[in-house]
N, C-alpha and C. Protein backbone atom coordinates (compact mmCIF):
# COMPACT_ATOMS: atom_id res chain seq x y z
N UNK A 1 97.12 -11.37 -127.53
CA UNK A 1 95.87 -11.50 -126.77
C UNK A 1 96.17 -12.22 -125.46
N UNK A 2 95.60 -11.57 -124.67
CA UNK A 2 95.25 -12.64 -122.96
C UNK A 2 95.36 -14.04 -122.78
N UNK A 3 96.12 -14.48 -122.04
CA UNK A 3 96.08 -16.02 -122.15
C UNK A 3 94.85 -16.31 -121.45
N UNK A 4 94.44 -17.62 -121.63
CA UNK A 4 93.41 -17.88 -120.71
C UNK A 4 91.76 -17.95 -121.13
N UNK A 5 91.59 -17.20 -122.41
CA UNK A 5 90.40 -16.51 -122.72
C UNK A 5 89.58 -17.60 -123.42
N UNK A 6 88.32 -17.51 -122.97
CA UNK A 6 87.67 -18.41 -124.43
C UNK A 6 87.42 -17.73 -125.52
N UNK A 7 87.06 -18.04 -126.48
CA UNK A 7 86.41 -17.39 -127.66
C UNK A 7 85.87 -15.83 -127.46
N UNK A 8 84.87 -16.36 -127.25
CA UNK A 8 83.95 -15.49 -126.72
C UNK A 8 84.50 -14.36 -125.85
N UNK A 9 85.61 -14.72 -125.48
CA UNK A 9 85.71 -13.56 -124.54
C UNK A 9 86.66 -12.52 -125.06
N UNK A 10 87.27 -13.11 -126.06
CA UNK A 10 88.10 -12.57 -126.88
C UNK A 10 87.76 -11.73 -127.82
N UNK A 11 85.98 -12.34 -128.62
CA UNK A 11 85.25 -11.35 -129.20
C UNK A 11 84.84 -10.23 -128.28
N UNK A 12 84.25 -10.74 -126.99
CA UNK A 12 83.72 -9.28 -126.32
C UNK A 12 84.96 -8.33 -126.03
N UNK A 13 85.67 -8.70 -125.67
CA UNK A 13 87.00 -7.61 -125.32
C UNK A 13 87.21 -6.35 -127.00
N UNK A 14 87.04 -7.09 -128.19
CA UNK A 14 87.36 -6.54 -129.51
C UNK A 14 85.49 -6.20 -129.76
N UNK A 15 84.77 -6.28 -129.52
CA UNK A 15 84.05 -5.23 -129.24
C UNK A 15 83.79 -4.48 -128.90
N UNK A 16 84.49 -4.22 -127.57
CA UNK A 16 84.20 -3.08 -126.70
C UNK A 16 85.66 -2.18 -127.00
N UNK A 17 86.39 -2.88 -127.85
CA UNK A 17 87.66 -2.04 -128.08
C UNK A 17 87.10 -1.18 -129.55
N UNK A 18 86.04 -2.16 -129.96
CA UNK A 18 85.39 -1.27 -131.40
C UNK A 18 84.46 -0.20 -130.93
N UNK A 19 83.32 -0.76 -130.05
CA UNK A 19 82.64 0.55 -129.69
C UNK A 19 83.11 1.50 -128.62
N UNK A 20 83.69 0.87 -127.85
CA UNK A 20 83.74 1.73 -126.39
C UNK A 20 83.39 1.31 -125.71
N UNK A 21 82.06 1.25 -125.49
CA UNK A 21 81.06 0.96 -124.27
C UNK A 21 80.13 0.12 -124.56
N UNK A 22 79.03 -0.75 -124.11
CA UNK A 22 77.96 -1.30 -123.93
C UNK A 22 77.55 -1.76 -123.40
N UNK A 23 76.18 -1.62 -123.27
CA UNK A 23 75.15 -2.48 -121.97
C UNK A 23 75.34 -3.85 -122.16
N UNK A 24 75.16 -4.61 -121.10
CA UNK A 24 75.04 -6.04 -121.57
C UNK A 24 74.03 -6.52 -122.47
N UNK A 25 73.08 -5.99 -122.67
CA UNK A 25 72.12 -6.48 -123.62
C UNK A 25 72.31 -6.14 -124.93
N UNK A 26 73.12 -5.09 -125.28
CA UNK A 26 74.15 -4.71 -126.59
C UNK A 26 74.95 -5.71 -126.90
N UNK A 27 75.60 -6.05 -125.20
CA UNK A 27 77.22 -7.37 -126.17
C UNK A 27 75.98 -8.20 -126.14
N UNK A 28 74.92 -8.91 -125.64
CA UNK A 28 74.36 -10.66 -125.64
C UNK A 28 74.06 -10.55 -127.44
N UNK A 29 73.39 -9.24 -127.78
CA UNK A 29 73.10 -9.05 -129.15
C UNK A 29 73.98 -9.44 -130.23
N UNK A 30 74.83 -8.23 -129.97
CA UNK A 30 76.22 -8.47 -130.93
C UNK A 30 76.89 -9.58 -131.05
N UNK A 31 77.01 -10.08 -129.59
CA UNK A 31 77.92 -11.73 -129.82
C UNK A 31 76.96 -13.07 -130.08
N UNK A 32 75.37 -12.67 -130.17
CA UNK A 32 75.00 -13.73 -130.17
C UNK A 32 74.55 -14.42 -129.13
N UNK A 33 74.95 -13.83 -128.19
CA UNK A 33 74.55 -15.20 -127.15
C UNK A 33 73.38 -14.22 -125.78
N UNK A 34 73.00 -14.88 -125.03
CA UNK A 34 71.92 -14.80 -123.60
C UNK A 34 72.80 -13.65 -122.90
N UNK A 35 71.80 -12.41 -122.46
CA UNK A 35 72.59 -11.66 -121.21
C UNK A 35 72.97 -12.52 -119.94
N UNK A 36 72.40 -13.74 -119.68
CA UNK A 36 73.14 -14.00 -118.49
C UNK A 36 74.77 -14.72 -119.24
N UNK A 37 74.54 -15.47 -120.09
CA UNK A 37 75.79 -15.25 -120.95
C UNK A 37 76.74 -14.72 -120.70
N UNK A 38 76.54 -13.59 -121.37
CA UNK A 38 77.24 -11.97 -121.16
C UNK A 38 77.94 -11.73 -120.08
N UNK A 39 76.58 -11.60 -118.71
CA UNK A 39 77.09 -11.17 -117.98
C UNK A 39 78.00 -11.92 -116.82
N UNK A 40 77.96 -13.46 -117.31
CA UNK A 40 79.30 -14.39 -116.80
C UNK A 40 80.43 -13.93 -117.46
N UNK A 41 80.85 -13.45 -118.65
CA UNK A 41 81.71 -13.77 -119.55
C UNK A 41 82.11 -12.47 -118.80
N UNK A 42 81.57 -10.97 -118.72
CA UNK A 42 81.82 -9.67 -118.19
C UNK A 42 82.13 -10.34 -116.49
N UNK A 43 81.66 -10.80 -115.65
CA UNK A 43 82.22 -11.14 -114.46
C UNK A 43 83.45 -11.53 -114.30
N UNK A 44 83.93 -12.45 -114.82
CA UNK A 44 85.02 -13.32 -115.18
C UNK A 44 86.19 -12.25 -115.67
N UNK A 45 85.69 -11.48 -116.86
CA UNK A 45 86.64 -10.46 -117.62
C UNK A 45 86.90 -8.94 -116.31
N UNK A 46 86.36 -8.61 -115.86
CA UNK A 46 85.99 -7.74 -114.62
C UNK A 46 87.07 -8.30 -113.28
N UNK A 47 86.96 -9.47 -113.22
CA UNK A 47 87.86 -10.41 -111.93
C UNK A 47 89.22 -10.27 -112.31
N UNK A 48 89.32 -10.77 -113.39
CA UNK A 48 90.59 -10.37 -114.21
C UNK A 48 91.21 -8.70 -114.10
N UNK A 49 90.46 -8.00 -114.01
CA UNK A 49 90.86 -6.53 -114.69
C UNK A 49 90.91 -6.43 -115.84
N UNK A 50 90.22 -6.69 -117.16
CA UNK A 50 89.82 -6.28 -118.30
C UNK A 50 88.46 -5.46 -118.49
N UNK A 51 88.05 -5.70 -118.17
CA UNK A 51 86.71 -4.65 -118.24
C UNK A 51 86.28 -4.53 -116.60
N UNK A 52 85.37 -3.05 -116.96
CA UNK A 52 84.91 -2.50 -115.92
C UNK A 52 83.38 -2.17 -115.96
N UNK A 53 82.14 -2.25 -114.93
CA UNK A 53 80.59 -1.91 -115.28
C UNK A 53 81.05 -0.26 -114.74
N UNK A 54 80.51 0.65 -115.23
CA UNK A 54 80.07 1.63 -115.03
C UNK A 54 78.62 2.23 -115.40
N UNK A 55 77.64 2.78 -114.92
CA UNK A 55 76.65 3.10 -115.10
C UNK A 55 75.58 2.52 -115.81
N UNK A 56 75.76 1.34 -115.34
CA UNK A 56 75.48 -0.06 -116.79
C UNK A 56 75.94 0.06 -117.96
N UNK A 57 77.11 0.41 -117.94
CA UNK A 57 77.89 0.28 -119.10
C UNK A 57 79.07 -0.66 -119.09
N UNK A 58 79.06 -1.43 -119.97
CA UNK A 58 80.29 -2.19 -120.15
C UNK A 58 81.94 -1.58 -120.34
N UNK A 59 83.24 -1.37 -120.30
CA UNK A 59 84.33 -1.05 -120.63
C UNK A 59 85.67 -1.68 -120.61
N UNK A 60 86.15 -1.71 -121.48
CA UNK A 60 87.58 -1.78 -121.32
C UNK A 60 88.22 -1.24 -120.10
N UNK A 61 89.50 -1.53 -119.55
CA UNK A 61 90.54 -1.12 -118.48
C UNK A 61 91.70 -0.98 -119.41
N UNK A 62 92.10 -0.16 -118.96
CA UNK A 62 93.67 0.16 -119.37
C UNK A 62 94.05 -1.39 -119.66
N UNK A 63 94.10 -2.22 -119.24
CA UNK A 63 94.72 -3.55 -119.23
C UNK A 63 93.86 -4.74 -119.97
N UNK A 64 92.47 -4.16 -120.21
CA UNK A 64 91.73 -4.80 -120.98
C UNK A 64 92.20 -4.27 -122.44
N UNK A 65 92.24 -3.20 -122.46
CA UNK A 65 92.42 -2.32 -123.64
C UNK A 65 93.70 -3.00 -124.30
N UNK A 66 94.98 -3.43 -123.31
CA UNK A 66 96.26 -3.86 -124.06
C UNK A 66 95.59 -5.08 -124.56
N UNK A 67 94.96 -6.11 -123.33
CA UNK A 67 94.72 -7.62 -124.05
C UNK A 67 94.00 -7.68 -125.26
N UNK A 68 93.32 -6.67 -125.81
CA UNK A 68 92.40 -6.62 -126.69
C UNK A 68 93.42 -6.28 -127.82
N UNK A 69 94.77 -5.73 -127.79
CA UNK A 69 95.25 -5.32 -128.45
C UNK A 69 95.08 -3.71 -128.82
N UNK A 70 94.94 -2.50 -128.23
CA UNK A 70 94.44 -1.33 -128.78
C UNK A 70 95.08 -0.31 -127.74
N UNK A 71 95.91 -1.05 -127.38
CA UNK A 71 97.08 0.02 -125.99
C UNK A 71 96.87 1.17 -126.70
N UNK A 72 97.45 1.66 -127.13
CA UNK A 72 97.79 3.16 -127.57
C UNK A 72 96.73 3.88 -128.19
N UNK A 73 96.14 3.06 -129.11
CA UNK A 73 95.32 4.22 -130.12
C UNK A 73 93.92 4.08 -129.63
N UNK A 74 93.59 4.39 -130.77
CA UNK A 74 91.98 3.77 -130.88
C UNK A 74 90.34 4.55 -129.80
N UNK A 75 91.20 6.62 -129.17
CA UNK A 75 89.82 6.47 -128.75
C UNK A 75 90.55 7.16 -127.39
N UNK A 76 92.00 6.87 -126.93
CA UNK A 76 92.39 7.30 -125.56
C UNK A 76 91.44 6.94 -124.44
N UNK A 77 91.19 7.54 -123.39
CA UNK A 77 90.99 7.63 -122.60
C UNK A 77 89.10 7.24 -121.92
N UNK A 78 88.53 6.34 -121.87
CA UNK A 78 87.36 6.03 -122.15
C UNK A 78 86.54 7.15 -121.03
N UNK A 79 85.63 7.53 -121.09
CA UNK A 79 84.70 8.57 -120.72
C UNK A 79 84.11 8.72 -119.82
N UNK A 80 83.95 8.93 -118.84
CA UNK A 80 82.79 9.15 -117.72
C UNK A 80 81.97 9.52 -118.34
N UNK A 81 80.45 8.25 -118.35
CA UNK A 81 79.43 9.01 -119.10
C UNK A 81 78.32 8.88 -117.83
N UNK A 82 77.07 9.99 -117.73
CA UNK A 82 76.66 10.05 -116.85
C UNK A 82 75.05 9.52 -116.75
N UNK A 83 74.90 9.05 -116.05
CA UNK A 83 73.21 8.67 -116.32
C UNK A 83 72.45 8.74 -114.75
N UNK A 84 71.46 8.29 -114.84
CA UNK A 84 70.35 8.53 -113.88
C UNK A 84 69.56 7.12 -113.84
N UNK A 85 68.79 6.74 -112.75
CA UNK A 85 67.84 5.59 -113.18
C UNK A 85 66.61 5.75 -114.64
N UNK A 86 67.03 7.16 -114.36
CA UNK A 86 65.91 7.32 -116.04
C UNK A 86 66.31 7.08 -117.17
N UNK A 87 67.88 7.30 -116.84
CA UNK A 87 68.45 6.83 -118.34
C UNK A 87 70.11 7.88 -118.51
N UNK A 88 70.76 7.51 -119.41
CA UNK A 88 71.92 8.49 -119.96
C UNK A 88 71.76 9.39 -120.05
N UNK A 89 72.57 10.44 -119.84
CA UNK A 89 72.41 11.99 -119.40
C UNK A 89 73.38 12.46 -120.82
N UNK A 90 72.97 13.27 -121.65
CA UNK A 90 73.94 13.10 -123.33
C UNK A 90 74.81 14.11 -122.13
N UNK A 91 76.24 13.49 -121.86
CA UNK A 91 77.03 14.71 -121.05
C UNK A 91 78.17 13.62 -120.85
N UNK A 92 79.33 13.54 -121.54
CA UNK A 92 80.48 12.71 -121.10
C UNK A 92 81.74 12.95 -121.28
N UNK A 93 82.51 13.01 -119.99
CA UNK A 93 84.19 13.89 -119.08
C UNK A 93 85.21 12.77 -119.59
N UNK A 94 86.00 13.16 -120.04
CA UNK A 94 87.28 12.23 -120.06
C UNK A 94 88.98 12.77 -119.37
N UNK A 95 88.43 13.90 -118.72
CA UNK A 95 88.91 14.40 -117.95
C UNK A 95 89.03 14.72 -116.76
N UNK A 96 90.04 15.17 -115.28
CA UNK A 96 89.59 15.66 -114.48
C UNK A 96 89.08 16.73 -114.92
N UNK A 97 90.01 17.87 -114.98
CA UNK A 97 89.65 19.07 -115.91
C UNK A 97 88.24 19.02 -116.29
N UNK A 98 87.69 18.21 -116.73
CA UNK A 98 86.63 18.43 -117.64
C UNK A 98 85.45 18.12 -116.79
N UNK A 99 85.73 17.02 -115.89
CA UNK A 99 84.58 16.86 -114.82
C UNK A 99 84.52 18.28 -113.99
N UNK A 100 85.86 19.06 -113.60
CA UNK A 100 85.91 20.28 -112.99
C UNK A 100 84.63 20.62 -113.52
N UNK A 101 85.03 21.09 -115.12
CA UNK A 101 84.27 22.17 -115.31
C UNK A 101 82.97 21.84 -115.36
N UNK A 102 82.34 20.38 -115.58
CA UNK A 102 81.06 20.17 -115.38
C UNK A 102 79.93 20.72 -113.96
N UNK A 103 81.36 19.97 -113.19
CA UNK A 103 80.45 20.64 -111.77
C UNK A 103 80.47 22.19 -111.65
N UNK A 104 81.78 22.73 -111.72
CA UNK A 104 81.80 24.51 -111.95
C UNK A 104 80.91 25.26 -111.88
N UNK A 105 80.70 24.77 -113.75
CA UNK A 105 79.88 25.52 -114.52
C UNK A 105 78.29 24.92 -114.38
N UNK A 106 77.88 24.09 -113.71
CA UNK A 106 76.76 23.48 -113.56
C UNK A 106 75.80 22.61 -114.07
N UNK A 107 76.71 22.09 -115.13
CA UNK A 107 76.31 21.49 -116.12
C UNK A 107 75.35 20.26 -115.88
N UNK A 108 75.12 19.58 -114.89
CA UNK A 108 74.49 18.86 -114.31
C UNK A 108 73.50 18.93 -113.20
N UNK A 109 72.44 18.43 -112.95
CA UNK A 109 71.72 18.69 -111.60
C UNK A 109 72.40 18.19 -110.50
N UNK A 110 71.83 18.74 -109.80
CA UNK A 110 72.65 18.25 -108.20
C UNK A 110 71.76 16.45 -108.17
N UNK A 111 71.01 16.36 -108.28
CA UNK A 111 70.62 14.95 -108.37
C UNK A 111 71.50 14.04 -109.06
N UNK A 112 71.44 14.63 -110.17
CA UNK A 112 72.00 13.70 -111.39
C UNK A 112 73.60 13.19 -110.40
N UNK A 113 74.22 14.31 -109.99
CA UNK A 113 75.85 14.43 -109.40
C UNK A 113 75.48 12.92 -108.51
N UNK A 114 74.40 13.86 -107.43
CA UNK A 114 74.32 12.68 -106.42
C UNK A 114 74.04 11.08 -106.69
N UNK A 115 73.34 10.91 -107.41
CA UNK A 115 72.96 9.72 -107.92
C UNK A 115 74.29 9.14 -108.39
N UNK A 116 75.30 9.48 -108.98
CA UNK A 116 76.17 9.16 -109.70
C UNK A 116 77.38 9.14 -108.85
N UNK A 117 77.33 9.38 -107.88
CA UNK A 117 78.23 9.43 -106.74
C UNK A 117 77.53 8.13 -105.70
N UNK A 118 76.00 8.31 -105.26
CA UNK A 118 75.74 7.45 -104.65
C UNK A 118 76.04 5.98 -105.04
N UNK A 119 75.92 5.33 -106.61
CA UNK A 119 76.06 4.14 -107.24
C UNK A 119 77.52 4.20 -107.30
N UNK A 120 78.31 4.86 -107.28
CA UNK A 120 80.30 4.87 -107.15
C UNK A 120 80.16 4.57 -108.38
N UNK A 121 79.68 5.71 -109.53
CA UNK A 121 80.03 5.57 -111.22
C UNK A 121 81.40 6.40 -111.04
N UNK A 122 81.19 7.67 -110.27
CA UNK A 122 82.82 8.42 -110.45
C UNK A 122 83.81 7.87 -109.90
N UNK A 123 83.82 7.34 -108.58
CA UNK A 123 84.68 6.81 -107.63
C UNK A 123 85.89 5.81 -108.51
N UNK A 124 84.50 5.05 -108.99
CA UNK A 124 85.09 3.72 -110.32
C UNK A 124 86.15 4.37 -111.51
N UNK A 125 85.07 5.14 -111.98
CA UNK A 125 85.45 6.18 -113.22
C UNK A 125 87.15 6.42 -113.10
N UNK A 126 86.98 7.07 -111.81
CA UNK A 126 88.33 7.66 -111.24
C UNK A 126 89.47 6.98 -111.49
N UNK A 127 89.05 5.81 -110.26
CA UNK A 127 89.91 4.39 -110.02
C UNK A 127 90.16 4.03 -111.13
N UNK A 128 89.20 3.05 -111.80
CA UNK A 128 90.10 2.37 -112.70
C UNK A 128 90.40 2.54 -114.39
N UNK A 129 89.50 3.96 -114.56
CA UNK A 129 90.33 4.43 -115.99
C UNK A 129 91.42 5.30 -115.72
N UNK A 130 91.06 6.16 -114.92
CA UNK A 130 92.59 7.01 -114.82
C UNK A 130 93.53 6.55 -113.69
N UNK A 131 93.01 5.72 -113.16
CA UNK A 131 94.24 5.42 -111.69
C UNK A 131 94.11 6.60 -110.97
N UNK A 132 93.38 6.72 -110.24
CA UNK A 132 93.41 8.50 -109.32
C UNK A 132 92.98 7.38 -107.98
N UNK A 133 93.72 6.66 -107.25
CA UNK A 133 92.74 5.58 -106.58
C UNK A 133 92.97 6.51 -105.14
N UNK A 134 93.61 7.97 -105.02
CA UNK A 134 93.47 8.34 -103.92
C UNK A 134 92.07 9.25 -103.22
N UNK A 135 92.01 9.63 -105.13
CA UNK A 135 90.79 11.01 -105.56
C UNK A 135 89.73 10.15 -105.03
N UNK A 136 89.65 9.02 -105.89
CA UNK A 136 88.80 7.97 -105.91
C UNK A 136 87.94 7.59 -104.39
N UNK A 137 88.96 7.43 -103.67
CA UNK A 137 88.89 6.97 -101.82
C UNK A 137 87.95 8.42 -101.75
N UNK A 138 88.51 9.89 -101.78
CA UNK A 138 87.92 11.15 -101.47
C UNK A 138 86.65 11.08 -102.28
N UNK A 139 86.51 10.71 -102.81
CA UNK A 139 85.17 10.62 -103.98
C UNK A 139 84.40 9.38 -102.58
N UNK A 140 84.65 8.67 -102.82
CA UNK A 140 83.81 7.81 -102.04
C UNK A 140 82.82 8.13 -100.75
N UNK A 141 84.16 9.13 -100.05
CA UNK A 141 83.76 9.62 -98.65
C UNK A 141 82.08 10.92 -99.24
N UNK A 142 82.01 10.76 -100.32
CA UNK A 142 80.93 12.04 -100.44
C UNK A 142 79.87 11.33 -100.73
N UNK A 143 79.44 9.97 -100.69
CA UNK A 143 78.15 9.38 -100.75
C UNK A 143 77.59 9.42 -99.59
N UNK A 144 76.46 9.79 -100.20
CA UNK A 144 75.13 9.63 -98.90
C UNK A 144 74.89 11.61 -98.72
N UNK A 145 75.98 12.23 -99.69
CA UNK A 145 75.96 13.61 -99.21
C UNK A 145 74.82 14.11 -99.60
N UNK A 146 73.88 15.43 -99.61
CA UNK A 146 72.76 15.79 -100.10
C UNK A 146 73.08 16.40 -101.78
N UNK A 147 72.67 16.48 -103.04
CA UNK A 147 72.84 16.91 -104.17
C UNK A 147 74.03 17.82 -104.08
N UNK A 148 73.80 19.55 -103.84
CA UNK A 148 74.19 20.22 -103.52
C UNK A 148 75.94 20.35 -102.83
N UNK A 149 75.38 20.12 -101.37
CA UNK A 149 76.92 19.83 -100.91
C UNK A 149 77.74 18.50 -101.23
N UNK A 150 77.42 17.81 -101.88
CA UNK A 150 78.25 16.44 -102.95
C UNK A 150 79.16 17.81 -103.88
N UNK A 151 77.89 18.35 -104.40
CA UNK A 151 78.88 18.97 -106.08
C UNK A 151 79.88 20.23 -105.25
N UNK A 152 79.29 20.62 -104.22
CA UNK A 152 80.20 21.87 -103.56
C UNK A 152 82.18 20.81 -103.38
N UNK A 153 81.42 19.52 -102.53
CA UNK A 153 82.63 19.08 -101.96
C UNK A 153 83.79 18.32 -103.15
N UNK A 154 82.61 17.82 -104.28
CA UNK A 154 83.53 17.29 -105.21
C UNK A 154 84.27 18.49 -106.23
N UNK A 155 83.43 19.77 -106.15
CA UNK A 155 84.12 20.90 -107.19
C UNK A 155 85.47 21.38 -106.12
N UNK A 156 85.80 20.92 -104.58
CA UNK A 156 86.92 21.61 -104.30
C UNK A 156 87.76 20.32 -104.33
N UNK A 157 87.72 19.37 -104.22
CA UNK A 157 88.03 18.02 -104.35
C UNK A 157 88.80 18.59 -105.60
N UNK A 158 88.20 18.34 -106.93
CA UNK A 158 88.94 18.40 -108.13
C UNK A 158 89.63 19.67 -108.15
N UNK A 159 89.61 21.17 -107.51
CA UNK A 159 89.96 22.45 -107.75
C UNK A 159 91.52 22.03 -106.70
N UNK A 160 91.37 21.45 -105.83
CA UNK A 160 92.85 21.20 -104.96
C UNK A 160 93.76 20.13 -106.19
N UNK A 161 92.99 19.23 -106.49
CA UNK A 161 94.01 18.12 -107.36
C UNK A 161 94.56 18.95 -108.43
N UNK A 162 93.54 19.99 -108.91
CA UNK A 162 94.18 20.22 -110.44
C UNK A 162 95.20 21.50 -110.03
N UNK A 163 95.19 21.70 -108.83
CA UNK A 163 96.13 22.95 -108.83
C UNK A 163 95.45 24.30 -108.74
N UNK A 164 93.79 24.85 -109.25
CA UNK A 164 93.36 25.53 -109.50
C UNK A 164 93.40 26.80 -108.54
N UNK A 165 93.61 27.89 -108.74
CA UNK A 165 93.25 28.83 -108.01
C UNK A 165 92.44 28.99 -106.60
């Protein structure tokens, strides 16, 4: 385990290595203690590089994932999951590939894309679960774009990286 850690932070890290993901008001629950709690203990763990917020979701980092103990197994590759201010969108990529085919095939609204581009959930996504921190930079440059030409620019974005036709 991580040097450095209090208690507590040691439980939240082996929580989120048990579930995956959670809101902060999930870990204040689970561990017991106040979301502002939480969300010191997630600041602190975040500064570090052990966990990451995505879409108000809590996560492990590649490097959170070792301190927690769960390098290798336990789940691979944690998920781009997608949401909206209305809420989670049931739709989640653990792939480039797989985000390809989301935008592709259309699997999403052009809102939903934009929104999720405007808050830098993919940019993040990119960066710091898979290390793509160049995709990531190109991802960035597409906020503020309109629905539409976001998903046009991010479906050739991913169609050049993956090699595609």
């Amino acid at each position: 385990m991580e040097r450095g850690l209090t208690p507590k932070q040691v439980d939240l890290l082996r929580v989120l290595a048990e579930t995956g993901e959670m809101t902060l008001e999930e870990l204040a629950s689970r561990l017991g203690v106040s979301r502002s709690t939480v969300k010191r203990y997630v600041l602190s763990l975040e500064k570090r590089g052990l966990v990451a917020r995505l879409g108000g979701m809590v996560r492990l980092t590649p490097e959170g994932r070792r301190a927690a103990g769960v390098e290798g197994g336990g789940g691979g590759v944690l998920p781009l999951v997608f949401s909206t201010p209305s809420g989670a969108v049931p739709l989640r990529v653990k792939s480039l590939r797989q985000l390809y085919a989301v935008i592709h095939y259309g699997l999403l609204e052009p809102e939903e894309l934009e929104y999720m581009l405007r808050v830098g959930c993919i940019s993040s996504w990119l960066r710091l679960v898979l290390g793509e921190e160049e995709l990531a930079s190109h991802v960035d440059g597409l906020r503020g774009l309109p629905g539409r030409e976001a998903m046009r620019e991010l479906e050739e974005l991913l169609r050049r990286r993956l090699a595609l036709g």
